[in-house]
C-alpha atoms as a PDB file:
ATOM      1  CA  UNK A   1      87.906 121.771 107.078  1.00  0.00           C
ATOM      2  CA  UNK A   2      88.947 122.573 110.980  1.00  0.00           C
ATOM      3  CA  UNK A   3      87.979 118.882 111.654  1.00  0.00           C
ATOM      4  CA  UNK A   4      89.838 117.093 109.182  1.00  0.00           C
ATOM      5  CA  UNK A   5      92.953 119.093 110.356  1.00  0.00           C
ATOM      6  CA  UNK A   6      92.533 118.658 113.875  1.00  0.00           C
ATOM      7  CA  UNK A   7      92.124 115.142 113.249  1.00  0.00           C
ATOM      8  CA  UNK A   8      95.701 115.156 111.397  1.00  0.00           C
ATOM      9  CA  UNK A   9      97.683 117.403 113.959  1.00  0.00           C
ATOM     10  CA  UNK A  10      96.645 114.717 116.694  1.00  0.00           C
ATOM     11  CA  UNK A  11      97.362 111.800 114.430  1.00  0.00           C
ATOM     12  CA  UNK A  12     100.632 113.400 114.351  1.00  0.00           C
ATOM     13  CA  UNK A  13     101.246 114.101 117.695  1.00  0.00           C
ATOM     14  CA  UNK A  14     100.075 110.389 118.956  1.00  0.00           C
ATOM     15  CA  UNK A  15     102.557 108.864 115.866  1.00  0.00           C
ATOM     16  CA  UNK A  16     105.685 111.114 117.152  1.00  0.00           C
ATOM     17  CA  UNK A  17     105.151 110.428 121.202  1.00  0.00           C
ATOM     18  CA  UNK A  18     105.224 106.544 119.949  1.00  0.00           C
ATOM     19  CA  UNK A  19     108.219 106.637 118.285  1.00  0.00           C
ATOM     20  CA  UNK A  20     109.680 108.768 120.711  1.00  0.00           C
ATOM     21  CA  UNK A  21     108.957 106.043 123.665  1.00  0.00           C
ATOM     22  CA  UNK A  22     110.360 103.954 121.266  1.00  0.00           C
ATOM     23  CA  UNK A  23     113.402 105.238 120.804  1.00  0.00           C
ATOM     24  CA  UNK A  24     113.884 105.818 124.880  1.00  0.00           C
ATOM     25  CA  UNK A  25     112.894 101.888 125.407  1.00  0.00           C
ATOM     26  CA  UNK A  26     114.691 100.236 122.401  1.00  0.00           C
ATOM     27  CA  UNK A  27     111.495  98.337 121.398  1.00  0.00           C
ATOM     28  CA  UNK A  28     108.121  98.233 120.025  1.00  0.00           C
ATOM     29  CA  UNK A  29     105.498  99.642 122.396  1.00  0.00           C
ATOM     30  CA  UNK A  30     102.611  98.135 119.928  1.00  0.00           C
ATOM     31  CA  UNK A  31     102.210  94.792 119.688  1.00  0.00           C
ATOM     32  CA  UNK A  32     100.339  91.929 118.640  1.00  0.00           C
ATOM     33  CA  UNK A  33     100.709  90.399 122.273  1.00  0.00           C
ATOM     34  CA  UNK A  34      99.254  94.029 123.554  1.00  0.00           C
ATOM     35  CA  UNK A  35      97.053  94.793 121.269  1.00  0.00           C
ATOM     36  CA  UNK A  36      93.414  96.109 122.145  1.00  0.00           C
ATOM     37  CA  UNK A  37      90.358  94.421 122.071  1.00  0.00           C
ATOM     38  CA  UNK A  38      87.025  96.012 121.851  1.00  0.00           C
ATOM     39  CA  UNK A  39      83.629  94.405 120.905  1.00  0.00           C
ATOM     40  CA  UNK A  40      80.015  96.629 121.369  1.00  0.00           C
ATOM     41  CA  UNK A  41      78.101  94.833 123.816  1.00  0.00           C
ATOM     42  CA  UNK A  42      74.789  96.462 122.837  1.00  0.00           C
ATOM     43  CA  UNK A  43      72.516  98.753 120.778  1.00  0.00           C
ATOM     44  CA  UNK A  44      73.806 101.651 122.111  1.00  0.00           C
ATOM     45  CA  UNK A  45      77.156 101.625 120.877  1.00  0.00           C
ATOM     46  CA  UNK A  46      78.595 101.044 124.246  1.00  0.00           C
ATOM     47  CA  UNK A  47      82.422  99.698 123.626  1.00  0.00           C
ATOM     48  CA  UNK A  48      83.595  96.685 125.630  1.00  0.00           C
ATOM     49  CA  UNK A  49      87.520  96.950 125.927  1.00  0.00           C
ATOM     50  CA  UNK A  50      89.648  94.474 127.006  1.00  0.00           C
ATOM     51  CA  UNK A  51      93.487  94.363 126.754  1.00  0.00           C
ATOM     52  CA  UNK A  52      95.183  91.088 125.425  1.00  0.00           C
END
């Protein structure tokens, strides 16, 4: 399905860029202390983000 493999190809892309920055900084650019947050805040599905 077109989906399903667009949905891979940008899974791909977003894992590569993040190891690449990686790689540049010489250190995690994911952590636990960065992590984000998100709660819905109503009915509607509206997302609340926060980072930590």
């Amino acid at each position: 399905m077109k989906t399903e493999r667009l949905l891979k190809q940008g899974s791909e892309v977003a894992s590569n860029t993040r190891k690449d920055i990686e790689e540049k900084l010489g250190e995690n650019v994911i952590s636990k202390d960065n992590n984000l947050n998100y709660q819905y805040i109503d009915d509607n599905k509206k997302l609340d983000c926060t980072v930590s």
